[in-house]
C-alpha atoms as a PDB file:
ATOM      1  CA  UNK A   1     117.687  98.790  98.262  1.00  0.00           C
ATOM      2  CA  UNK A   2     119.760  99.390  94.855  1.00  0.00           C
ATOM      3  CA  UNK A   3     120.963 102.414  92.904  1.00  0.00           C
ATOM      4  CA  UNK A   4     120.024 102.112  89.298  1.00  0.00           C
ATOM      5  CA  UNK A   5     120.914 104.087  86.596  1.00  0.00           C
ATOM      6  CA  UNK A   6     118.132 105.544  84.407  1.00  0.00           C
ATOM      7  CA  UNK A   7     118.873 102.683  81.448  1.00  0.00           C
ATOM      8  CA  UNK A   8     118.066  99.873  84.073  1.00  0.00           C
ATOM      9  CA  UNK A   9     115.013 102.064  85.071  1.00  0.00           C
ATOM     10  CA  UNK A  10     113.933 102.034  81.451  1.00  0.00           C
ATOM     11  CA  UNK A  11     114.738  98.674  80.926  1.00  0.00           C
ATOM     12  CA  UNK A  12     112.446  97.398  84.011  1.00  0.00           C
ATOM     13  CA  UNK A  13     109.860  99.763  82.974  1.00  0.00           C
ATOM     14  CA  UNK A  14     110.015  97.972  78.956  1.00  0.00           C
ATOM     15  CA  UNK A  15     109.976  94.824  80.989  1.00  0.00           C
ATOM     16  CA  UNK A  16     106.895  96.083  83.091  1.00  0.00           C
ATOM     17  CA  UNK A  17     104.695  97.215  79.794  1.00  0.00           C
ATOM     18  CA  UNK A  18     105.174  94.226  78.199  1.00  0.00           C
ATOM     19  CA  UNK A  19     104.048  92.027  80.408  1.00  0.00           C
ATOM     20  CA  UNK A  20     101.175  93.982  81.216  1.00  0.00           C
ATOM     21  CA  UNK A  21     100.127  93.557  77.462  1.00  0.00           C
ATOM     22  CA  UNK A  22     100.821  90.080  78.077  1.00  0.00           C
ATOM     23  CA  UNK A  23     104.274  90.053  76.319  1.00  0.00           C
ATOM     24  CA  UNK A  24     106.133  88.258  79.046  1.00  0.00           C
ATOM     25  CA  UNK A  25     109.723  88.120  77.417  1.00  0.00           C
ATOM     26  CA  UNK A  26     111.832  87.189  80.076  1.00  0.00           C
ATOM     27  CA  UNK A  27     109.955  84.149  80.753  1.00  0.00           C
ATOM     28  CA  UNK A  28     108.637  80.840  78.134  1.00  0.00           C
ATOM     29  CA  UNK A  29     104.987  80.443  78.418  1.00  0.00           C
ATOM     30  CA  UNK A  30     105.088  76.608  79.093  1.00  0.00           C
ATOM     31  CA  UNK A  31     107.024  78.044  81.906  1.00  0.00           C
ATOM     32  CA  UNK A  32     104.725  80.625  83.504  1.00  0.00           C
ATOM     33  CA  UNK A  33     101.998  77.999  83.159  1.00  0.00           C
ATOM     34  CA  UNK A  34     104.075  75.292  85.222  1.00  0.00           C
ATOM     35  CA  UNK A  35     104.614  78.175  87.895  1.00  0.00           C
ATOM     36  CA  UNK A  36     100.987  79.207  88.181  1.00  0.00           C
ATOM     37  CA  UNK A  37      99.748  75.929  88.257  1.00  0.00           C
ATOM     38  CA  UNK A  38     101.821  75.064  91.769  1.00  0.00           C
ATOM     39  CA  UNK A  39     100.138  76.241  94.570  1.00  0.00           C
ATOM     40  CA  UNK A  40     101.853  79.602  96.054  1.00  0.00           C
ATOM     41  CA  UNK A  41     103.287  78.773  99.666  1.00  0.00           C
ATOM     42  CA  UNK A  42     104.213  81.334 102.358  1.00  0.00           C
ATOM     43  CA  UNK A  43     108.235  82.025 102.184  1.00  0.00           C
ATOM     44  CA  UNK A  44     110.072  82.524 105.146  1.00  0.00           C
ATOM     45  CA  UNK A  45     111.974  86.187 105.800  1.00  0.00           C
ATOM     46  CA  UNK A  46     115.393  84.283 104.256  1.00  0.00           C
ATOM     47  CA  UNK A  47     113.342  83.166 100.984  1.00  0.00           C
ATOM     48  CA  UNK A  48     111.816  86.547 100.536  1.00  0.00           C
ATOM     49  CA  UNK A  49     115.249  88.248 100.473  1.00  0.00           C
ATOM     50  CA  UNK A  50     116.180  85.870  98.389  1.00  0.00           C
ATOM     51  CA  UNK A  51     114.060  86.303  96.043  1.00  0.00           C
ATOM     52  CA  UNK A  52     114.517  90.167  96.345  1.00  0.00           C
ATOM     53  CA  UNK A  53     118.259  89.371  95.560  1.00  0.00           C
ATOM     54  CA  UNK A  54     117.467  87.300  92.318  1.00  0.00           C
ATOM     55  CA  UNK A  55     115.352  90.163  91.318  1.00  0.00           C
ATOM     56  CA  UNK A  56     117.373  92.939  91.881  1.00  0.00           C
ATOM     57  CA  UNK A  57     120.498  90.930  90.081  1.00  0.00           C
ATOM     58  CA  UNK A  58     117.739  90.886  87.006  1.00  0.00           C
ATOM     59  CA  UNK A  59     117.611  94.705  87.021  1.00  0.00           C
ATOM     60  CA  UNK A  60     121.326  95.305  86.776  1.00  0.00           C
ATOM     61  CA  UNK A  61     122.298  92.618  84.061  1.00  0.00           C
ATOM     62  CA  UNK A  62     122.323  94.749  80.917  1.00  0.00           C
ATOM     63  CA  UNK A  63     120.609  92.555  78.400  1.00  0.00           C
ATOM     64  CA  UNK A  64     117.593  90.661  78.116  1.00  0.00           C
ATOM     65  CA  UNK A  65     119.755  87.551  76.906  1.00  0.00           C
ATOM     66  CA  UNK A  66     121.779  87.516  80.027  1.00  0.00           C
ATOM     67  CA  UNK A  67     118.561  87.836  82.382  1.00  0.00           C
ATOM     68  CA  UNK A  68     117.148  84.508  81.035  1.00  0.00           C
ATOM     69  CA  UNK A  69     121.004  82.994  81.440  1.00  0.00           C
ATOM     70  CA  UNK A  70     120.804  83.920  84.935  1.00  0.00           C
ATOM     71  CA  UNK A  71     116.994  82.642  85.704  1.00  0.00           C
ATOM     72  CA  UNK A  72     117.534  79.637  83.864  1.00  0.00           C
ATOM     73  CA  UNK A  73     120.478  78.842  86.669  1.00  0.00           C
ATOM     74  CA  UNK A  74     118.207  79.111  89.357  1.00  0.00           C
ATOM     75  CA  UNK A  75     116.860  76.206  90.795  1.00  0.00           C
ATOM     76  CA  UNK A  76     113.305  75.293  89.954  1.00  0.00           C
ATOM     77  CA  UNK A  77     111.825  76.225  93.355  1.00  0.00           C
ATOM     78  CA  UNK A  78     113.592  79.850  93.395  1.00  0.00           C
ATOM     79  CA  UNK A  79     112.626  80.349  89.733  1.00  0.00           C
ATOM     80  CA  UNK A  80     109.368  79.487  90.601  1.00  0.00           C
ATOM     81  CA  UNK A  81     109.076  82.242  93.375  1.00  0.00           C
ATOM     82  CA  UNK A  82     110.875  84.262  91.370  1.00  0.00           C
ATOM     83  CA  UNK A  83     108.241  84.541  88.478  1.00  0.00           C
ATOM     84  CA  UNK A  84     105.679  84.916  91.005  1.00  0.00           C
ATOM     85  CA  UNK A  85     106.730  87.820  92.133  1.00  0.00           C
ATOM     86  CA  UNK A  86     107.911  89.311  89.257  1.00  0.00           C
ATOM     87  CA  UNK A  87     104.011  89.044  88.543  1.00  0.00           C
ATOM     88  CA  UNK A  88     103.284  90.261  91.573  1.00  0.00           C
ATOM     89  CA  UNK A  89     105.447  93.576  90.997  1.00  0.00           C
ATOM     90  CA  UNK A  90     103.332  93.278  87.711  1.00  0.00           C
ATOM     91  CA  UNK A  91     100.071  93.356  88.542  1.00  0.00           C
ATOM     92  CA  UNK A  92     100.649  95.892  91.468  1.00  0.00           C
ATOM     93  CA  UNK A  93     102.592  98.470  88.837  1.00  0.00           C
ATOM     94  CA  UNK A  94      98.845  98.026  86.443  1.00  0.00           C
ATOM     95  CA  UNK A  95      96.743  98.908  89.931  1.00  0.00           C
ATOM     96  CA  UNK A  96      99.259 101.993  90.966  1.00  0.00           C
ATOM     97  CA  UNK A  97      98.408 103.236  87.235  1.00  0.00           C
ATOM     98  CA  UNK A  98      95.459 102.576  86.322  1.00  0.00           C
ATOM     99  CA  UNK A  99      93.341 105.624  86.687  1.00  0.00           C
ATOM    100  CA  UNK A 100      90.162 104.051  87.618  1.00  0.00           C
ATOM    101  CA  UNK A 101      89.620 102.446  91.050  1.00  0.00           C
ATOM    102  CA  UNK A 102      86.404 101.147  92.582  1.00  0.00           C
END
């Protein structure tokens, strides 16, 4: 778990909004689209905390410039389960909010 100051919190929750209205700015489109298109395979306990690592490094880097410096250094496997569960964190932030549930 991380501390983060209330700007990171705002900035993750900008990052959140906009990708639920489909703005997905940290990442290209060709990009998501290459990701999505691989099938999803189960990650070990090491990969997941990885992944949790490359995600909370994303939250403290102050600009939106140096988060896509950073993910385009990671390797294309690790970006790849990086973007999926950035989506992941995504989608499950629209179902906590969404008023409506059936």
């Amino acid at each position: 778990m991380i501390t983060v100051s209330q700007e990171q919190l705002d900035a993750v929750e900008y990052l959140l909004s906009q990708s639920a209205q489909g703005n997905h700015v940290l990442f290209e489109l060709d990009m998501v689209r290459k990701v999505f298109a691989t099938p999803t395979l189960l990650m070990t306990d090491q990969e997941i905390k990885a992944v949790e690592q490359h995600i909370e490094k994303i939250i403290t880097l102050e600009s939106i410039d140096q988060q896509k410096a950073y993910l385009d250094q990671l390797p294309e496997n690790t970006l790849h389960s990086v973007v999926k569960t950035y989506f992941n964190i995504v989608e499950n932030n629209l179902f906590e909010k969404g008023s409506k549930r059936h």
